[in-house]
C-alpha atoms as a PDB file:
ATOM      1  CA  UNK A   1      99.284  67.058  97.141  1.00  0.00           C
ATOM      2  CA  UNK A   2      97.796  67.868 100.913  1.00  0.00           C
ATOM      3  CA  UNK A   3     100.134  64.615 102.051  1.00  0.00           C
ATOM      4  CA  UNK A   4     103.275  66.737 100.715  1.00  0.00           C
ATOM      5  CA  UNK A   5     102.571  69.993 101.811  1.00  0.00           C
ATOM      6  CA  UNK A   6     101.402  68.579 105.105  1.00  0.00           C
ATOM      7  CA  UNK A   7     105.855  66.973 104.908  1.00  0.00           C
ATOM      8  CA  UNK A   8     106.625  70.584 103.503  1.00  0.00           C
ATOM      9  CA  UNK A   9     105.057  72.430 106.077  1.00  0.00           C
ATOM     10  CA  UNK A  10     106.100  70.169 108.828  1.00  0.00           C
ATOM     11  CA  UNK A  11     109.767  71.641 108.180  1.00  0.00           C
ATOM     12  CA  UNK A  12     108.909  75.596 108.052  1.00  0.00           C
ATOM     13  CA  UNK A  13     106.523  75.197 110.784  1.00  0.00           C
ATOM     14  CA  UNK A  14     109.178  74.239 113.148  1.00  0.00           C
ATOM     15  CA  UNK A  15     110.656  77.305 112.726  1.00  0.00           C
ATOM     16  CA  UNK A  16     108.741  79.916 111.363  1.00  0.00           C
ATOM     17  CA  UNK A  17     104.737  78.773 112.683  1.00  0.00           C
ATOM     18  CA  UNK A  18     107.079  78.490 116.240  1.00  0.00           C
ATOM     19  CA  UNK A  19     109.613  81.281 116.133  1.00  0.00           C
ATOM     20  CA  UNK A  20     111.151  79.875 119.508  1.00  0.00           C
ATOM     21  CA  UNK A  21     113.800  82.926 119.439  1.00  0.00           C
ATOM     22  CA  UNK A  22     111.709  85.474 119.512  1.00  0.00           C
ATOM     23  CA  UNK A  23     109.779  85.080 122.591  1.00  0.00           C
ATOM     24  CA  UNK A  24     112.761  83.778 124.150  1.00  0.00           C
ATOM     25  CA  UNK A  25     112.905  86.151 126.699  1.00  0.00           C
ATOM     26  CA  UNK A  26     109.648  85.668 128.157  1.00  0.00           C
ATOM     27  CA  UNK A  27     110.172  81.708 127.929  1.00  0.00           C
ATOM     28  CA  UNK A  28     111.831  79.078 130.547  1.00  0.00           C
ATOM     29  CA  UNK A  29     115.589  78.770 129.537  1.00  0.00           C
ATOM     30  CA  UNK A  30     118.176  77.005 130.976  1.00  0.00           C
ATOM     31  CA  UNK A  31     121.987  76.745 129.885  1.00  0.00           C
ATOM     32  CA  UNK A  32     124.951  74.682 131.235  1.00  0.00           C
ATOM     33  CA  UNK A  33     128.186  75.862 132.270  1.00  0.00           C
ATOM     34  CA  UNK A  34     128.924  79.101 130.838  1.00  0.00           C
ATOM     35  CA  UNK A  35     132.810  79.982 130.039  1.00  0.00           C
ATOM     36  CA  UNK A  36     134.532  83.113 128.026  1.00  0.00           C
ATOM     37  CA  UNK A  37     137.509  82.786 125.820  1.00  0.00           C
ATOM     38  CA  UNK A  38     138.420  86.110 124.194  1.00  0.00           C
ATOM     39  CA  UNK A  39     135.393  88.157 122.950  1.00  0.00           C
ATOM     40  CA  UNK A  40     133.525  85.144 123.194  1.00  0.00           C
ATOM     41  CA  UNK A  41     131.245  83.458 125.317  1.00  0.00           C
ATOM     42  CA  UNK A  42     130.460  79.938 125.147  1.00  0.00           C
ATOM     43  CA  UNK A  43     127.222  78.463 126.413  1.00  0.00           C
ATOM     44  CA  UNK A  44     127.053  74.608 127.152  1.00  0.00           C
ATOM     45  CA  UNK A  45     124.031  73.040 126.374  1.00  0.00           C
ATOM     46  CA  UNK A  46     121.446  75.632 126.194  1.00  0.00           C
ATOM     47  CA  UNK A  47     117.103  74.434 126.599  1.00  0.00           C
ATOM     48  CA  UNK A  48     114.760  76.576 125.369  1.00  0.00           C
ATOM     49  CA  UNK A  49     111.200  75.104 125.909  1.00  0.00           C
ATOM     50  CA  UNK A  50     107.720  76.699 125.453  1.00  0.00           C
ATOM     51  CA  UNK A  51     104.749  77.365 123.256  1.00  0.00           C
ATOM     52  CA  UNK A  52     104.068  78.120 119.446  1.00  0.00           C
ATOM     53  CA  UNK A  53     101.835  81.015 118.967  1.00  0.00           C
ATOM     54  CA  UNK A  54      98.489  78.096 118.690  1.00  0.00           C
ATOM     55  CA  UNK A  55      99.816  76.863 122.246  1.00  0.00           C
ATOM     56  CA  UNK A  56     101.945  73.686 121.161  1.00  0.00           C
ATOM     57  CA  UNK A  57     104.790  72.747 122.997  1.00  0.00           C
ATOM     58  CA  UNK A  58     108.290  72.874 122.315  1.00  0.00           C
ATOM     59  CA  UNK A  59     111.680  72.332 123.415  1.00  0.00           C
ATOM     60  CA  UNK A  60     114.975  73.003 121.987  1.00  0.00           C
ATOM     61  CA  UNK A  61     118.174  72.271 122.774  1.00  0.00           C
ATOM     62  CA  UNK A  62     121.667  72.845 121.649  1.00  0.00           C
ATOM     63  CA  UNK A  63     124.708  70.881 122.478  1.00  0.00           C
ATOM     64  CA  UNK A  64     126.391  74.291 122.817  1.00  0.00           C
ATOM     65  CA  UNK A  65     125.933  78.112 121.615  1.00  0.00           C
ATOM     66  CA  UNK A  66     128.307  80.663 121.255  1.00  0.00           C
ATOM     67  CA  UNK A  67     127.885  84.038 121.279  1.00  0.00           C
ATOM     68  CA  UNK A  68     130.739  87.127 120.440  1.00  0.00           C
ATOM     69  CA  UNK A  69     130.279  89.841 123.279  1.00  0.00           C
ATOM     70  CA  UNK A  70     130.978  92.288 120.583  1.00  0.00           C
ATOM     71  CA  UNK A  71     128.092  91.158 117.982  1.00  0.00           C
ATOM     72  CA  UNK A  72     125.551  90.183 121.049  1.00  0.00           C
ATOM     73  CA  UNK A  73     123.291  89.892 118.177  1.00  0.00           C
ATOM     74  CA  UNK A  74     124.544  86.451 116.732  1.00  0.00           C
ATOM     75  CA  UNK A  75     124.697  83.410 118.207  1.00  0.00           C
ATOM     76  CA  UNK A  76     125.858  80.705 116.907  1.00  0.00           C
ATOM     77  CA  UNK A  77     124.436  76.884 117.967  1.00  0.00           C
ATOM     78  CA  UNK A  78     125.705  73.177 117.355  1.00  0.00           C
ATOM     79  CA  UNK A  79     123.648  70.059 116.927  1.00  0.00           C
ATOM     80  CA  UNK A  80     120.262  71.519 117.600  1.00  0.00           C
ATOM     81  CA  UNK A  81     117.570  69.622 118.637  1.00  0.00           C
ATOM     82  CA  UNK A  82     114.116  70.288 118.360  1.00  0.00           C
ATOM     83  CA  UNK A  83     111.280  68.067 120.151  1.00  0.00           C
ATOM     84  CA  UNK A  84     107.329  69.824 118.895  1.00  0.00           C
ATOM     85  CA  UNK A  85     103.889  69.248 119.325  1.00  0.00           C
ATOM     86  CA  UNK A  86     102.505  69.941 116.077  1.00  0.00           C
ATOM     87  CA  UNK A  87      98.691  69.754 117.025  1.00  0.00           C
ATOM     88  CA  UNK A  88      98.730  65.890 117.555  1.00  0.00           C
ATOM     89  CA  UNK A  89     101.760  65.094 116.250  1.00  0.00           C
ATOM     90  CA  UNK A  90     105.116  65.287 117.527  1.00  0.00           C
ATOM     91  CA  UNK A  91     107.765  66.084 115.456  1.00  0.00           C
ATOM     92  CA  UNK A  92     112.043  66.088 116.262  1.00  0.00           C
ATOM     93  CA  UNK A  93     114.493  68.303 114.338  1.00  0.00           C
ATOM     94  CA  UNK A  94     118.169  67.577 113.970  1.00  0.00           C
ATOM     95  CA  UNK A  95     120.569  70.326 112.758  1.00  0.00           C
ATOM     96  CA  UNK A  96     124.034  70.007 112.647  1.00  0.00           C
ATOM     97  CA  UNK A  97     124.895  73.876 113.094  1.00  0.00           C
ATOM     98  CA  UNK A  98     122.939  77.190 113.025  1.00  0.00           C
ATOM     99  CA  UNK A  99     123.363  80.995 113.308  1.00  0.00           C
ATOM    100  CA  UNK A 100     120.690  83.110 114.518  1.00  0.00           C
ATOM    101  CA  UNK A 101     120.966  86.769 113.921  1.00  0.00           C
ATOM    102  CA  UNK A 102     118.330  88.636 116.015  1.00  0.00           C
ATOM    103  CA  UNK A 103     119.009  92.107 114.516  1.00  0.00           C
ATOM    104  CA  UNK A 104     117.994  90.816 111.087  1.00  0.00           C
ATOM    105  CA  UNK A 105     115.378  87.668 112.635  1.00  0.00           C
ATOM    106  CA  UNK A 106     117.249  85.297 110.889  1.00  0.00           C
ATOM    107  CA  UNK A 107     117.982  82.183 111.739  1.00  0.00           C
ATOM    108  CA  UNK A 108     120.715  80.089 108.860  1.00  0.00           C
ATOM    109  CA  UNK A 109     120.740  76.315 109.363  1.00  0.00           C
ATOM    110  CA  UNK A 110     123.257  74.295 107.973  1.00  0.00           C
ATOM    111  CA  UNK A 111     125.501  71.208 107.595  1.00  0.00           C
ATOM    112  CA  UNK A 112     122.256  68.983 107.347  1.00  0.00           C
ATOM    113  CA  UNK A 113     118.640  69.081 108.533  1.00  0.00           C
ATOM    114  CA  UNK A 114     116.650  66.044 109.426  1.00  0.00           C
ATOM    115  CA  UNK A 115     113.264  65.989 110.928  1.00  0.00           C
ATOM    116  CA  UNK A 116     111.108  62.744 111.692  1.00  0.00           C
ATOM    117  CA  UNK A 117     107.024  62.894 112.986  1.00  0.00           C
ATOM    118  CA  UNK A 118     105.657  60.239 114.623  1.00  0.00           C
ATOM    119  CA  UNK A 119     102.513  59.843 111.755  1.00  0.00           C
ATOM    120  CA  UNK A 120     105.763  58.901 109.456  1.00  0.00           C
ATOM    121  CA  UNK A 121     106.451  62.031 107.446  1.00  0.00           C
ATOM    122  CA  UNK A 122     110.546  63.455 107.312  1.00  0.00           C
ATOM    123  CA  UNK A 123     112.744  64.706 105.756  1.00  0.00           C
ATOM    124  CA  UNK A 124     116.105  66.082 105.004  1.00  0.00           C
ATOM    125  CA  UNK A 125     117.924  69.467 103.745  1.00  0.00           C
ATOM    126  CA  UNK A 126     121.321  70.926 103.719  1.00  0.00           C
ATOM    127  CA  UNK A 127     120.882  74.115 104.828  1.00  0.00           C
ATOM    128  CA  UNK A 128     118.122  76.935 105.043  1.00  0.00           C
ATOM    129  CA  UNK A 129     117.289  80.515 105.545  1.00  0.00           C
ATOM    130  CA  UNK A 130     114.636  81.804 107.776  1.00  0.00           C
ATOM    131  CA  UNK A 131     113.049  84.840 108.422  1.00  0.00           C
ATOM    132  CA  UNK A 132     110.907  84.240 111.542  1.00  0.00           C
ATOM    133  CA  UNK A 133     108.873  87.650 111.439  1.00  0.00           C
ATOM    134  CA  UNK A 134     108.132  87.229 107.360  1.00  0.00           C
ATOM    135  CA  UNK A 135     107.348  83.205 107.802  1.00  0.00           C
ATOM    136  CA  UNK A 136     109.923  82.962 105.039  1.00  0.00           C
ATOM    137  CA  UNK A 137     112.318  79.960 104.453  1.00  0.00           C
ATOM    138  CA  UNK A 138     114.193  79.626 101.210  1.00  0.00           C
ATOM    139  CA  UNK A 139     116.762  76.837 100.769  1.00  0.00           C
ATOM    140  CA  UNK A 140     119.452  76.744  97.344  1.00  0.00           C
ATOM    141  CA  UNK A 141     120.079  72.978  98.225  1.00  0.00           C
ATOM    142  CA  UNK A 142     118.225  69.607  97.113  1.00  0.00           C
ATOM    143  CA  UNK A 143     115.018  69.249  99.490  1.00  0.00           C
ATOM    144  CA  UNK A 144     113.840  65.633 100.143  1.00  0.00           C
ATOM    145  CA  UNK A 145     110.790  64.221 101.887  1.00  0.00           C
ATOM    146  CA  UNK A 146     109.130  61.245 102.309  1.00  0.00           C
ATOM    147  CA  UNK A 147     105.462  60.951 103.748  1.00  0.00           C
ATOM    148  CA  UNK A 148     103.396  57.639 104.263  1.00  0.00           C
ATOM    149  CA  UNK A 149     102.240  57.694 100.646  1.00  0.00           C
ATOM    150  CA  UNK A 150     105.510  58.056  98.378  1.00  0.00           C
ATOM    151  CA  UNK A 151     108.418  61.053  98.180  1.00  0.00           C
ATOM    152  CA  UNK A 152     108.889  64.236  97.228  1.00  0.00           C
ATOM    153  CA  UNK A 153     112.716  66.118  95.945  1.00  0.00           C
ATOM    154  CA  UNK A 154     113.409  68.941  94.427  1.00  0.00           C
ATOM    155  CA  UNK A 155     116.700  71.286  94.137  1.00  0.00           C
ATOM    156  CA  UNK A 156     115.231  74.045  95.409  1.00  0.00           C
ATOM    157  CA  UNK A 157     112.177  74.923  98.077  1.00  0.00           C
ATOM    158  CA  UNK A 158     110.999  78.249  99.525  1.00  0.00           C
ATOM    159  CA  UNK A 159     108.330  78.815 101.468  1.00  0.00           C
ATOM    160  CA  UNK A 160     106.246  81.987 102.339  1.00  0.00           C
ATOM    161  CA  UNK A 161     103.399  83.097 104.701  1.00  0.00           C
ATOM    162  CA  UNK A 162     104.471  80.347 107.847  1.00  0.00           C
ATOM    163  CA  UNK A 163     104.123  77.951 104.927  1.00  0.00           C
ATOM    164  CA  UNK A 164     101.304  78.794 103.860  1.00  0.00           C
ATOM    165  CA  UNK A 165     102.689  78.657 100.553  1.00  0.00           C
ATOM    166  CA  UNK A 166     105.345  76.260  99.759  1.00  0.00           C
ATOM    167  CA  UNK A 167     107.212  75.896  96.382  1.00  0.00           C
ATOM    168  CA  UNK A 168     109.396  73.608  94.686  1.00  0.00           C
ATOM    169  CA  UNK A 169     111.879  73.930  91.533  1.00  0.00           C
ATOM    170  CA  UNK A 170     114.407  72.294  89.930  1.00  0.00           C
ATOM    171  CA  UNK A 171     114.036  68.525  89.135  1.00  0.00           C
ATOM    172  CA  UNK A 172     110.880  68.384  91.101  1.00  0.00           C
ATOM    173  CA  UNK A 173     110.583  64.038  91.481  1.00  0.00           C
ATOM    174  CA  UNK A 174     107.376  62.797  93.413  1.00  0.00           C
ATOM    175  CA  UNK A 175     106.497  59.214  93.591  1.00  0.00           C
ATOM    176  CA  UNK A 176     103.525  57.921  95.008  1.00  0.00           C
ATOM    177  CA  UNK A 177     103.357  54.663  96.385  1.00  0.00           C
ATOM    178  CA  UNK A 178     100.979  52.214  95.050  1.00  0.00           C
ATOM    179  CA  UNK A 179      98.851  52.331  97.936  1.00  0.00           C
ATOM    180  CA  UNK A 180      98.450  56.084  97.855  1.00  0.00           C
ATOM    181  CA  UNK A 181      97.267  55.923  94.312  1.00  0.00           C
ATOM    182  CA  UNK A 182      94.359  53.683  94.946  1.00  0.00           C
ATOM    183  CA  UNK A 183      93.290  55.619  97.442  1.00  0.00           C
ATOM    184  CA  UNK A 184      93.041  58.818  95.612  1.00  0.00           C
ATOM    185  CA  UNK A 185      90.946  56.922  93.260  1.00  0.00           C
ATOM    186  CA  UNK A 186      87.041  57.243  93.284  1.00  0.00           C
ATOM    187  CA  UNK A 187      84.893  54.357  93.805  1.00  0.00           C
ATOM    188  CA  UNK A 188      83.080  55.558  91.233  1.00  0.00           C
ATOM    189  CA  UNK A 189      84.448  56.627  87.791  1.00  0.00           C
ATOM    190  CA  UNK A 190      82.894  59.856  86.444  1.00  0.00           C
ATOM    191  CA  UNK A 191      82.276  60.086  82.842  1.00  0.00           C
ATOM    192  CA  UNK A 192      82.133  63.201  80.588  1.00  0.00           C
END
């Protein structure tokens, strides 16, 4: 169970443990060329790089961003990127589109979610909700992971506290690798 919620948490803590957009302000960002079509403004590949509340690195990027100068609240990103530091390991993030709403601090990802660490844990999702300020992420769509020891899916995750708490429902599926197994196994056998 620590080997799966170490996957789960891997995938909230990207963005809730982080919150990149809320200290964005105070943090080194850099965007391309910058054009306006209408009410809206287009921003071409847009870094954002800094570091998580524990000091971890992290950088961001976004193949573009658009933003509506008459909802300067919402912006809207495509193929996001996300290079982090978790404490040791480093961890990317691939998401096809997002919307970040900074009047509610939400962030919506969608059209698939893919994140690799280097210690071997991933995973994949469709789409997610996240409140940054609650540590809240609740997804509708089939979660899966996959962690040195076996895989985890389920139809449903949502996680609470930074992922501090992190559960699964619907058609909940883990298999553990052989290996994995012995290793949970005692030495020893107790007997009652």
């Amino acid at each position: 169970i620590p080997v799966m919620l170490a996957g789960s948490v891997v995938v909230t803590g990207l963005w809730l443990w982080l919150d990149p957009f809320r200290a964005a302000s105070e943090l080194p960002v850099s965007v391309g060329k910058l054009t306006i079509s209408g009410s809206k403004l287009k921003m071409e590949a847009p870094k954002l790089t800094g570091f998580s509340k524990d000091g971890h690195p992290y950088n961001v990027t976004a193949e573009a961003a658009m933003q509506d100068l008459k909802k300067p609240n919402v912006i809207e990103l495509s193929k996001i990127i996300g290079h982090f530091d978790l404490g040791g390991h480093k961890t990317v993030l691939n998401a096809k589109s997002g919307i970040y709403d900074a009047k509610a601090d939400q962030m919506r990802v969608f059209d698939g979610i893919d994140f690799q660490s280097d210690d071997g844990q991933g995973g994949r999702l469709s789409d997610a909700v996240i409140e940054t300020k609650k540590g809240h992420l609740t997804t509708e769509q089939p979660v899966d992971l996959y962690f040195k020891g076996g895989t985890l899916r389920s139809d449903r995750m949502e996680a609470f506290d930074h992922g501090k708490l992190i559960v699964f429902e619907g058609g909940v599926r883990m298999t553990l690798n052989s290996e994995s197994r012995t290793a949970a196994t005692p030495e020893e056998t107790a007997t009652q």
